[in-house]
Protein backbone atom coordinates (compact mmCIF):
# COMPACT_ATOMS: atom_id res chain seq x y z
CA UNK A 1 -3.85 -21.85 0.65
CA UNK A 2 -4.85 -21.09 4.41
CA UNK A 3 -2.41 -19.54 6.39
CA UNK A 4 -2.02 -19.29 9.71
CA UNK A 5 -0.54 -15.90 10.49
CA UNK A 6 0.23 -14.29 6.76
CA UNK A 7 -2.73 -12.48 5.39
CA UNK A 8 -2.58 -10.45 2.28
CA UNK A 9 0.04 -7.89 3.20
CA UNK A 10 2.37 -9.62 5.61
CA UNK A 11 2.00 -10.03 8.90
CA UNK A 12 -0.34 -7.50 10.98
CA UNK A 13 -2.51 -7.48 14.15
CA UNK A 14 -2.78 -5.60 17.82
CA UNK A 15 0.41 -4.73 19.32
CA UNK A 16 1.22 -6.88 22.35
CA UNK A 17 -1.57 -9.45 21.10
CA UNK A 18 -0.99 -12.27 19.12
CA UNK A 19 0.38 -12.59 16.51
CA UNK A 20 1.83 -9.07 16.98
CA UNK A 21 3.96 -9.39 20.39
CA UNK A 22 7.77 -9.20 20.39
CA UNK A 23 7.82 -12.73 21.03
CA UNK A 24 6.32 -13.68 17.41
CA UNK A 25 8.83 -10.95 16.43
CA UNK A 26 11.54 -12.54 17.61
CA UNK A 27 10.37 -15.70 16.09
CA UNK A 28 9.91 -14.29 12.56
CA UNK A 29 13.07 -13.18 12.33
CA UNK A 30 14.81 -16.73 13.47
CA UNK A 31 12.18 -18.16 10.86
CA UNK A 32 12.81 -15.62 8.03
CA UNK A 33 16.35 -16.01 8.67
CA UNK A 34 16.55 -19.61 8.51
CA UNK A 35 14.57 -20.06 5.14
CA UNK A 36 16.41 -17.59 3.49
CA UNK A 37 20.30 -18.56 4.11
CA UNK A 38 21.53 -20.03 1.03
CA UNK A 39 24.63 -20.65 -0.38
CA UNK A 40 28.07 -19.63 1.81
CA UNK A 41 28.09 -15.88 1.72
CA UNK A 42 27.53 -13.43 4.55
CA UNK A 43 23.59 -13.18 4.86
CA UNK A 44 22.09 -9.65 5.56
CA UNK A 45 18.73 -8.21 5.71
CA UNK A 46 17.67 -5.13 5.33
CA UNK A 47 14.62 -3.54 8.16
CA UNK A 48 13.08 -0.06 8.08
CA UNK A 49 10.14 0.89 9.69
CA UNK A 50 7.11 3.67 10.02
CA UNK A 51 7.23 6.10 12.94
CA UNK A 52 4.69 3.78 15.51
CA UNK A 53 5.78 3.39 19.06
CA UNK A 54 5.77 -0.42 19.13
CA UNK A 55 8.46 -0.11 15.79
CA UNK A 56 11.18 0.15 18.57
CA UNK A 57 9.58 -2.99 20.07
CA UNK A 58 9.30 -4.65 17.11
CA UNK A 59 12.74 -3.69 15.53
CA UNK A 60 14.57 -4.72 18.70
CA UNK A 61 12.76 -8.07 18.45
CA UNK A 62 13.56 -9.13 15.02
CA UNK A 63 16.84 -8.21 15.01
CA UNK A 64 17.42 -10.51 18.02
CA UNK A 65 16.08 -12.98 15.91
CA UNK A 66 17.81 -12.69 12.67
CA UNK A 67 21.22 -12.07 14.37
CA UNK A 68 20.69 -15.26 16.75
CA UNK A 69 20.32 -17.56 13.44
CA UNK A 70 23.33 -15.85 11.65
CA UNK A 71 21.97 -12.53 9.84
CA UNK A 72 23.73 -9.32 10.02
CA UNK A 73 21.15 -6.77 10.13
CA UNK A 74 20.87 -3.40 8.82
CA UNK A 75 19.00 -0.49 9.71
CA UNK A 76 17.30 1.70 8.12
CA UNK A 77 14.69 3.49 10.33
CA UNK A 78 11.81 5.38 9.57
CA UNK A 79 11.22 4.84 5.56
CA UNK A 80 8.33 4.35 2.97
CA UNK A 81 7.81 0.26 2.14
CA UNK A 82 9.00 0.54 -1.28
CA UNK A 83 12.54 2.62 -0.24
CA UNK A 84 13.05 -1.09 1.86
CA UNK A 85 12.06 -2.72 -1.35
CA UNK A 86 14.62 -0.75 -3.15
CA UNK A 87 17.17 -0.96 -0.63
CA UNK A 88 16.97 -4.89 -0.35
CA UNK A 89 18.03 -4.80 -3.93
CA UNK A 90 20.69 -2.59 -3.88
CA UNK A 91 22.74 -3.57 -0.78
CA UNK A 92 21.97 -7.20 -2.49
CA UNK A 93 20.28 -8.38 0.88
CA UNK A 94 18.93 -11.59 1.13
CA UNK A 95 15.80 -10.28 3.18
CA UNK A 96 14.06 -7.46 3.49
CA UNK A 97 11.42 -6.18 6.12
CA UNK A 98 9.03 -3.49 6.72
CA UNK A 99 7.94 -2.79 10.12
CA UNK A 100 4.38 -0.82 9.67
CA UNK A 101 0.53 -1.72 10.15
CA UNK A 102 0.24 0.93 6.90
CA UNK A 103 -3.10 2.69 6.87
CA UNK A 104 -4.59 1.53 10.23
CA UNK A 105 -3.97 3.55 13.27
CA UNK A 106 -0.72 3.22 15.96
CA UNK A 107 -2.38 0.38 17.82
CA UNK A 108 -1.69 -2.03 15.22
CA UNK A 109 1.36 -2.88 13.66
CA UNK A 110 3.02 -5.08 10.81
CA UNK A 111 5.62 -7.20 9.62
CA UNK A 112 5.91 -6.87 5.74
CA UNK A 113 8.98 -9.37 3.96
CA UNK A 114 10.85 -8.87 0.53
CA UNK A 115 12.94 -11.69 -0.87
CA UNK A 116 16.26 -10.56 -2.37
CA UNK A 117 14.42 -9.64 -5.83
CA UNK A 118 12.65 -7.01 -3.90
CA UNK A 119 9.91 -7.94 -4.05
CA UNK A 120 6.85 -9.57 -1.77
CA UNK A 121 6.82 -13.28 -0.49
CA UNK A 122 5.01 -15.76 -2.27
CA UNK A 123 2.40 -17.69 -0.93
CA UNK A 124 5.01 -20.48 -1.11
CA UNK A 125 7.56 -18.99 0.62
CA UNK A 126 5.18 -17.68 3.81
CA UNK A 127 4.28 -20.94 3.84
CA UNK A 128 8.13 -22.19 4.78
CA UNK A 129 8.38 -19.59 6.89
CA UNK A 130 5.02 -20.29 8.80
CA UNK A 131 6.15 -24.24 9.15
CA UNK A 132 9.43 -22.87 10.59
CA UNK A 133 7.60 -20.45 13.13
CA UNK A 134 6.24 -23.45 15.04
CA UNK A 135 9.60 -25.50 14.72
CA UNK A 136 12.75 -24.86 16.89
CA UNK A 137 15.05 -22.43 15.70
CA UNK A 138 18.34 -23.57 14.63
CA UNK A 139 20.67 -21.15 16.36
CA UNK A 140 24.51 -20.85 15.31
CA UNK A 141 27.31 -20.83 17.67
CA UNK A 142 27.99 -17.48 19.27
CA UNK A 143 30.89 -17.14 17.11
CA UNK A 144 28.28 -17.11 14.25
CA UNK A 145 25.84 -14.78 15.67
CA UNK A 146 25.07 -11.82 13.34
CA UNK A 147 26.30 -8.40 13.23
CA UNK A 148 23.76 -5.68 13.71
CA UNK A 149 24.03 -1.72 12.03
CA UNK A 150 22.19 1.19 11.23
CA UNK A 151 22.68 3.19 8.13
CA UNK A 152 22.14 7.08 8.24
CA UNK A 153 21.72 7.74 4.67
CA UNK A 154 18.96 5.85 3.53
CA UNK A 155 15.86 8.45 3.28
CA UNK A 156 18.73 10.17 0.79
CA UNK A 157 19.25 7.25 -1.38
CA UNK A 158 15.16 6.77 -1.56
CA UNK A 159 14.99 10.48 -2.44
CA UNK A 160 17.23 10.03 -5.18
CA UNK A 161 15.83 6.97 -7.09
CA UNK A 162 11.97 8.44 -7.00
CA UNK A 163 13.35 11.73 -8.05
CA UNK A 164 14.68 9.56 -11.18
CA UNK A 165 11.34 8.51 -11.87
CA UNK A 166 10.16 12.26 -12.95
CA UNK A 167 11.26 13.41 -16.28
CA UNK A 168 14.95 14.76 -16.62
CA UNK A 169 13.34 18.25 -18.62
CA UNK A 170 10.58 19.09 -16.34
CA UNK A 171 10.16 20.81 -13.03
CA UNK A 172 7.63 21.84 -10.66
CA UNK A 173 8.63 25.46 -10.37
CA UNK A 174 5.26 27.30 -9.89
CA UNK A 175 2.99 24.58 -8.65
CA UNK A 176 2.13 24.94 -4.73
CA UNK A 177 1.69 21.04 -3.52
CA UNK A 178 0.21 20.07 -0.35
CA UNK A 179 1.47 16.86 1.15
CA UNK A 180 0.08 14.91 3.43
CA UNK A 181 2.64 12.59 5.15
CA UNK A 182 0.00 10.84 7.99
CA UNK A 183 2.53 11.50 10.53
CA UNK A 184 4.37 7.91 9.13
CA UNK A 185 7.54 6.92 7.42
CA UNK A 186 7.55 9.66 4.08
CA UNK A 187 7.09 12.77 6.63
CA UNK A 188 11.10 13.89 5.62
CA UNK A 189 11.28 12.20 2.39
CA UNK A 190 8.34 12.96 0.43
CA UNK A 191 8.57 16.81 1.20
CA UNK A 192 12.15 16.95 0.64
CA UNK A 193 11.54 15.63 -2.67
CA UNK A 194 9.57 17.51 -3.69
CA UNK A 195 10.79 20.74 -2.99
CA UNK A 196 14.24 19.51 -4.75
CA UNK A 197 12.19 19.32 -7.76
CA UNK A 198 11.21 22.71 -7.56
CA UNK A 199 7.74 22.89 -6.25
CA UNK A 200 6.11 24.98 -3.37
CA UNK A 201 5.93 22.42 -0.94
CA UNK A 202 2.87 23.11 2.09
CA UNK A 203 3.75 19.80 4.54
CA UNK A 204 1.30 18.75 6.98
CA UNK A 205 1.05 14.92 9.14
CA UNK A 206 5.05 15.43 9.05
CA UNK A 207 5.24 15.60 13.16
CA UNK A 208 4.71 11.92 14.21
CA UNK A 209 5.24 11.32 17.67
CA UNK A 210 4.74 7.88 17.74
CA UNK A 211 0.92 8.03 18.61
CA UNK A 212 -0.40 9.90 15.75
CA UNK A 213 0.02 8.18 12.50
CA UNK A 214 -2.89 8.20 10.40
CA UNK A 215 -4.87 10.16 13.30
CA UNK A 216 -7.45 12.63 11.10
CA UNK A 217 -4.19 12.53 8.48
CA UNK A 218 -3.05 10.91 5.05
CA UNK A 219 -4.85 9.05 2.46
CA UNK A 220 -7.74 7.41 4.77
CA UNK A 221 -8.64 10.76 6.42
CA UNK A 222 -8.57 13.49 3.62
CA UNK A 223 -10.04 16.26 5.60
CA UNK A 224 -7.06 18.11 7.10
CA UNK A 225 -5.50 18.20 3.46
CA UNK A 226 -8.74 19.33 1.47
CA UNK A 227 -9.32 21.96 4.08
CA UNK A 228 -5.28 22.94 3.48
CA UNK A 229 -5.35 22.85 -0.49
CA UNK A 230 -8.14 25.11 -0.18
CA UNK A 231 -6.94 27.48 2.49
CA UNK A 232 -3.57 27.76 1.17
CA UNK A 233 -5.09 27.95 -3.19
CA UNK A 234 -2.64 24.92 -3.97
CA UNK A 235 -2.44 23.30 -7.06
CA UNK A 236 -2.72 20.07 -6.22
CA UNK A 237 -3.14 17.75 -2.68
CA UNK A 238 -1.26 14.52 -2.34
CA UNK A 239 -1.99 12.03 0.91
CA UNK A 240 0.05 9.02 1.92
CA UNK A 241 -0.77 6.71 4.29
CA UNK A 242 1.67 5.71 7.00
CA UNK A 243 4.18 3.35 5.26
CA UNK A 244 3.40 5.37 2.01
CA UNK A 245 2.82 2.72 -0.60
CA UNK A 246 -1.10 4.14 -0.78
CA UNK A 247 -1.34 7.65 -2.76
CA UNK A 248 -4.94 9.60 -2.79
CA UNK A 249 -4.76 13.36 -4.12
CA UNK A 250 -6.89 16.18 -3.82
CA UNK A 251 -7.36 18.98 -6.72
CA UNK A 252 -7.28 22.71 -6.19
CA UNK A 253 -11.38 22.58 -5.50
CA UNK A 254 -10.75 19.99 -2.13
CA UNK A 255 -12.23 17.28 -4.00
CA UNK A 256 -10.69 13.78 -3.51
CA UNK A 257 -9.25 11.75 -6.79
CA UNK A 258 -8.69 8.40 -6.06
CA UNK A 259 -6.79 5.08 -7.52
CA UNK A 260 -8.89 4.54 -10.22
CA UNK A 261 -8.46 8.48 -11.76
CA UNK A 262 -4.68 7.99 -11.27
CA UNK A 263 -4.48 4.74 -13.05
CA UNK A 264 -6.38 5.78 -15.61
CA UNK A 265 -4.45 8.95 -15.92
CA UNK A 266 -0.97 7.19 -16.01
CA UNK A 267 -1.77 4.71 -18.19
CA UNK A 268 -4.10 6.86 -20.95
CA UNK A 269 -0.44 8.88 -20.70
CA UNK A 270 1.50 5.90 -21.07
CA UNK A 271 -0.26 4.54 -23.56
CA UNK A 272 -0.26 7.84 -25.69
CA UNK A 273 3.89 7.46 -25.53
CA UNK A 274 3.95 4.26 -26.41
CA UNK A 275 5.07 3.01 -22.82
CA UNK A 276 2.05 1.29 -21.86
CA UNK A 277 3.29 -2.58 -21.90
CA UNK A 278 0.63 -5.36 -21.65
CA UNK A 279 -1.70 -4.01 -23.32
CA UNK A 280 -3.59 -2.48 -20.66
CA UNK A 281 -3.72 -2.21 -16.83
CA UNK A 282 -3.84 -4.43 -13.86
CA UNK A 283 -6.98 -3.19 -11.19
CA UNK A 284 -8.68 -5.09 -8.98
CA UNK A 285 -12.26 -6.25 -8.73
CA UNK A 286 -13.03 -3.17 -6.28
CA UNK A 287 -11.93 -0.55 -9.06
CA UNK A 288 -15.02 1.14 -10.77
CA UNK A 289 -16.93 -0.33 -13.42
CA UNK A 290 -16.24 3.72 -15.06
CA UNK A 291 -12.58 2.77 -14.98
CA UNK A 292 -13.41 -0.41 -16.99
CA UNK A 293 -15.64 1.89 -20.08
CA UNK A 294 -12.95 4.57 -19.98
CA UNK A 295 -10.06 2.63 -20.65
CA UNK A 296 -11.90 0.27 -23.18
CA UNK A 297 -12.60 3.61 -25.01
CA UNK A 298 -9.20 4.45 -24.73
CA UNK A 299 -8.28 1.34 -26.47
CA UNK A 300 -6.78 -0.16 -23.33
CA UNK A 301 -7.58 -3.55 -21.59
CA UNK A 302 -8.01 -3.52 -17.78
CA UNK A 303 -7.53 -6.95 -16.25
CA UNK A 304 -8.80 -7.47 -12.81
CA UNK A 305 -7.12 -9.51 -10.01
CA UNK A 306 -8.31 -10.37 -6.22
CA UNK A 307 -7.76 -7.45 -3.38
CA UNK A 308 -4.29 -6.91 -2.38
CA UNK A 309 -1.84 -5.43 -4.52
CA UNK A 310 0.44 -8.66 -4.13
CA UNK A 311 -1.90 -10.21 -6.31
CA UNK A 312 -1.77 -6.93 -8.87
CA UNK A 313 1.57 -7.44 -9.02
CA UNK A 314 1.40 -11.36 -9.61
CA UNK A 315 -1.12 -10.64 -12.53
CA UNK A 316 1.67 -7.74 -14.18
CA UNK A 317 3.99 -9.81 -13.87
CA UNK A 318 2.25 -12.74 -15.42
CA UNK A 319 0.89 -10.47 -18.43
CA UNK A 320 4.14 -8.19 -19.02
CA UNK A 321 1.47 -5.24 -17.59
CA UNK A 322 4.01 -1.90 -16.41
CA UNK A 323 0.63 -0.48 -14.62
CA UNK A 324 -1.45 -1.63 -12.00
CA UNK A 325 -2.83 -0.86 -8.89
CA UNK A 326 -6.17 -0.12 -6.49
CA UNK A 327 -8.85 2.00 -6.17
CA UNK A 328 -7.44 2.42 -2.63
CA UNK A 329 -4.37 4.34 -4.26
CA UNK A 330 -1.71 1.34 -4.34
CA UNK A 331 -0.12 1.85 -7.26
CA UNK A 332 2.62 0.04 -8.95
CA UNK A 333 4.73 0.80 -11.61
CA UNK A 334 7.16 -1.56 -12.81
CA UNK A 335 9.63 0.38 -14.65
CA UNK A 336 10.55 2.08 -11.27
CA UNK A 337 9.70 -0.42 -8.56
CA UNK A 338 8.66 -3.71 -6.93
CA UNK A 339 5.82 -2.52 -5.02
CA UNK A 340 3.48 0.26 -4.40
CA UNK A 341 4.94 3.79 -4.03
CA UNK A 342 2.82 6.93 -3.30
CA UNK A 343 5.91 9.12 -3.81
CA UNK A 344 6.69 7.54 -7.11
CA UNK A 345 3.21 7.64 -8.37
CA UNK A 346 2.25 11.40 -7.15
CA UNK A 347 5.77 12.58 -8.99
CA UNK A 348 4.03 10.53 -12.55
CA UNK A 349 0.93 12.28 -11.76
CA UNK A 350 2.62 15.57 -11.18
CA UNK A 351 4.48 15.61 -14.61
CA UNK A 352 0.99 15.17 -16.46
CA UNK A 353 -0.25 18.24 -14.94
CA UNK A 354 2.94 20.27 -15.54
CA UNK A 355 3.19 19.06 -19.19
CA UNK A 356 -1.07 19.72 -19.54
CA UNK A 357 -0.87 23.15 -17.51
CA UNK A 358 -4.09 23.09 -16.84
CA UNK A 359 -5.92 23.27 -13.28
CA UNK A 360 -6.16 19.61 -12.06
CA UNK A 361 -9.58 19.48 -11.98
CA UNK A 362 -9.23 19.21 -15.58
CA UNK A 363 -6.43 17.28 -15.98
CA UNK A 364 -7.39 14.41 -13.29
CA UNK A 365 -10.97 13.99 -14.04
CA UNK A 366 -10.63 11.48 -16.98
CA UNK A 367 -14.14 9.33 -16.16
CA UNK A 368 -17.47 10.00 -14.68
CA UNK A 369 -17.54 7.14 -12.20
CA UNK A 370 -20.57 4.72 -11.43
CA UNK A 371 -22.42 5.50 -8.06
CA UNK A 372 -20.14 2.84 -5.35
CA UNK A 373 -20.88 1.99 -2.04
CA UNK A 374 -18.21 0.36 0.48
CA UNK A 375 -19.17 0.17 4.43
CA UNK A 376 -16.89 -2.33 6.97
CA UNK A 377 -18.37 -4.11 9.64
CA UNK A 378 -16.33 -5.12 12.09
CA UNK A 379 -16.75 -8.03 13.99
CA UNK A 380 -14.95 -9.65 16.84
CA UNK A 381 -15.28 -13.27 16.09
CA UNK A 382 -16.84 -16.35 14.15
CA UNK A 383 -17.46 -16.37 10.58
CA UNK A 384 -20.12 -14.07 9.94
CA UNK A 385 -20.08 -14.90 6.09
CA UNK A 386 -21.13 -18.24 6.93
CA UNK A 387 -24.83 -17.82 8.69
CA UNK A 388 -27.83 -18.43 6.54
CA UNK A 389 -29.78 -15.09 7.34
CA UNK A 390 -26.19 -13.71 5.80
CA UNK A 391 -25.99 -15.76 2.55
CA UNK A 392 -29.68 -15.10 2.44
CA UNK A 393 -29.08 -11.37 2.74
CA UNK A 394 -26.55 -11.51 0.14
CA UNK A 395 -28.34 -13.47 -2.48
CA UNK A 396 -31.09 -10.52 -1.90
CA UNK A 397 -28.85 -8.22 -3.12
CA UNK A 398 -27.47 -10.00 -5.89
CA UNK A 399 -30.99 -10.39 -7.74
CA UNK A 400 -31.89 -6.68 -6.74
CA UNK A 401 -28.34 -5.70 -8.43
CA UNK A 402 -28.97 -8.16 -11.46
CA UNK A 403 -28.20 -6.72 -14.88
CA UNK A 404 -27.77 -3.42 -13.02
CA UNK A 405 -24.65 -2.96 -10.77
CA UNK A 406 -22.23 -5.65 -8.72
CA UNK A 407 -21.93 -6.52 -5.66
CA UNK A 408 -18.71 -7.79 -3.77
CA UNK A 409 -18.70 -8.44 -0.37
CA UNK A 410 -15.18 -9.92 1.12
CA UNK A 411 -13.09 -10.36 4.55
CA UNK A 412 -10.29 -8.21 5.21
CA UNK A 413 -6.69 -9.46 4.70
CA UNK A 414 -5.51 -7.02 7.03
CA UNK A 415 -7.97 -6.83 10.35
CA UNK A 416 -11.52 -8.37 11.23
CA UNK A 417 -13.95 -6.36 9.54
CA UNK A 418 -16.68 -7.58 6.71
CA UNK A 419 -16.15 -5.34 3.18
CA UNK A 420 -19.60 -4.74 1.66
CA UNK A 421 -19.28 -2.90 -1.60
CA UNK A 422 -22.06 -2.31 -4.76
CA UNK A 423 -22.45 -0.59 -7.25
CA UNK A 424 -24.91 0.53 -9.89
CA UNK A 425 -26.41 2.97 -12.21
CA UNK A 426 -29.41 3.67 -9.35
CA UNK A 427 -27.45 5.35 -6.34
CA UNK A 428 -30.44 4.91 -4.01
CA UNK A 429 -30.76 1.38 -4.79
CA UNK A 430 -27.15 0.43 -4.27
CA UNK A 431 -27.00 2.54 -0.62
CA UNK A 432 -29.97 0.09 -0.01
CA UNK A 433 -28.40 -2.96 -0.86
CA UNK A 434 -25.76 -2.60 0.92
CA UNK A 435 -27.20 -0.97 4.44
CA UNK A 436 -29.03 -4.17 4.44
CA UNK A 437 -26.26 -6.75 3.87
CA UNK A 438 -24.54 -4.54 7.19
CA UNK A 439 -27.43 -4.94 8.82
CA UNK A 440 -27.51 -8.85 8.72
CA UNK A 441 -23.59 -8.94 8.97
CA UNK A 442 -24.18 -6.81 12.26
CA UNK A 443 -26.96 -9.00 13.30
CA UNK A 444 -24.77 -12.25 12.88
């Protein structure tokens, strides 16, 4: 299904450019609104939002829009994605949104929706509310109009439900965490909870000033939090990224761990319990072909589904899977949420390395992983995929992978750049491989 202004996580572009002005804004909410009052009760949605500049923008915007078609409107300010997810659910709202451009830098921003389940939009739904964008809005009569409020207590109500998630007998006394909050919407939560479950909490990326989020911070920039774990001897290093549904951590030598390690290390636990449902675990076709001869060893199936962790969730939910997520660091567990949570997933990982006590070096290295490649190209126009000398390029690098490695090569959901990824048992040839595909992506 091609859509128009959707891509895989929502809405998301340039602030003040199209599609992400307060205009469109304004229109998503009257759109939004519109598709989702049913029935004859008071409608509310639910909107929180990462610590950009343009959030105030954007906020202001959509609550003129919801409120114009009949919404009330609650606020929630700065929050991770999944405590909106949450909240949706439990003030039984009929919308929910998220107001964040998640990893990508302040420039950009976002507009993510939850139905009243909690969780994302379907493709079917977008699709209403995409029709509706380019119709005119049916506005109510003033004595109609919505009812606007902002709620002080929310980053406590998140606290508590991911604090439920860790196990009621252990604590963290004695483990020194560093956490990375990219200057976004976790920097009070995340450290707050965990030094209420007893660890030594180092915070850094917790003073956003509306420019800064994800600037040389959080999971897409692991430098400043290596440097920290070592400096400081913690445990363990955890990064978010600015809406933190993304988790990356960092072991006591500075070395990065990323989705794939985690998965595997939740689910091998899981699975050990007897709490493992499905079967097996949900990745996508970016995870690491080590991931895939691990967990087969393990007796555990991993099923693999498109990029975006919308469609992880829409193959878990399909199979009955409790685990699944990206090599990125999404990852979602069911039995505690509707969408990816960093918080939620650091506090599983934490309680394997309390109950191992052993350094997590040991505890989080669980495969040896194939040698993987991925470079972006950005581009600022056209359809580079498309060109011959590209699909020649390509098919080059297909039969020099064959019966050796993969290749994948995709366009972003979320801004214009070209994903080239391989991998292989030969590191040099997979580096080559893919330099050359950027080179005729670059050329095109």
């Amino acid at each position: 299904m091609t859509r128009k202004f959707f891509g895989t996580d929502g809405i998301r572009g340039r602030t003040n450019q199209m599609p992400m002005t307060a205009e469109m804004a304004l229109k998503v909410g009257q759109a939004a609104g519109a598709h989702f009052l049913r029935g004859s009760h008071r409608h509310r949605v639910v909107i929180g939002k990462d610590t950009r500049l343009s959030g105030y923008m954007m906020e202001t915007a959509l609550v003129a829009g919801f409120t114009s078609v009949g919404m009330d409107v609650v606020m929630v300010g700065p929050v991770p994605t999944p405590a909106v997810a949450m909240l949706t659910q439990s003030m039984r709202a009929d919308i929910g949104v998220m107001i964040s451009a998640s990893h990508n830098k302040f420039a950009d921003n976002g507009i993510k929706l939850f139905g009243p389940d909690g969780y994302k939009l379907s493709d079917e739904d977008e699709a209403a509310i995409e029709a509706l964008l380019e119709a005119q809005p049916l506005l109510v009569p003033p004595e109609q109009i919505g009812r606007a409020k902002r709620i002080e207590d929310a980053r406590g109500r998140y606290i508590h439900a991911a604090k439920a998630t860790f196990p009621a007998d252990l604590r963290l006394d004695g483990l020194k965490v560093v956490v990375d909050c990219a200057n976004g919407a976790a920097y009070q939560v995340a450290p707050s909870a965990l030094w209420e479950l007893g660890a030594e909490v180092v915070a850094i990326g917790v003073e956003p000033n509306g420019l800064n989020i994800n600037e040389e911070c959080g999971s897409t920039d692991t430098g400043l939090l290596r440097r920290t774990v070592v400096e400081t001897g913690a445990d363990i290093g955890i990064a978010l990224d600015g809406d933190a549904d993304r988790l990356i951590v960092v072991d006591e030598t500075g070395t990065i761990i990323d989705g794939d390690q985690l998965m595997a290390l939740i689910a091998t636990a899981w699975h050990q319990r007897g709490a493992l449902r499905g079967g097996g675990l949900v990745a996508t076709v970016m995870s690491n072909l080590g991931l895939e001869r691990y967990l087969e060893g393990q007796g555990i199936a991993l099923v693999r589904a498109p990029v975006g962790d919308r469609y992880v969730l829409e193959q878990m939910r399909a199979g009955g899977f409790n685990v699944g997520g990206e090599q990125s660091g999404h990852i979602i567990l069911s039995d505690y949420g509707t969408t990816g949570d960093g918080l939620v997933a650091a506090l599983q990982v934490l309680a394997e390395l309390v109950q191992a006590g052993r350094p997590a070096s040991e505890v989080l290295n669980l495969f040896q992983p194939l040698p993987q490649l991925l470079k972006n190209v950005r581009f600022e126009g056209g359809a580079p995929l498309e060109t011959a000398a590209v699909r020649d390029a390509i098919a080059a690098g297909e039969a020099r992978l064959s019966g050796r490695g993969r290749l994948l090569i995709r366009k972003s959901g979320t801004e214009p750049v070209i994903r080239v990824m391989a991998e292989g048992e030969d590191e040099a040839l997979v580096a080559d491989v893919v330099d050359s595909i950027c080179a005729a992506v670059q050329a095109a």
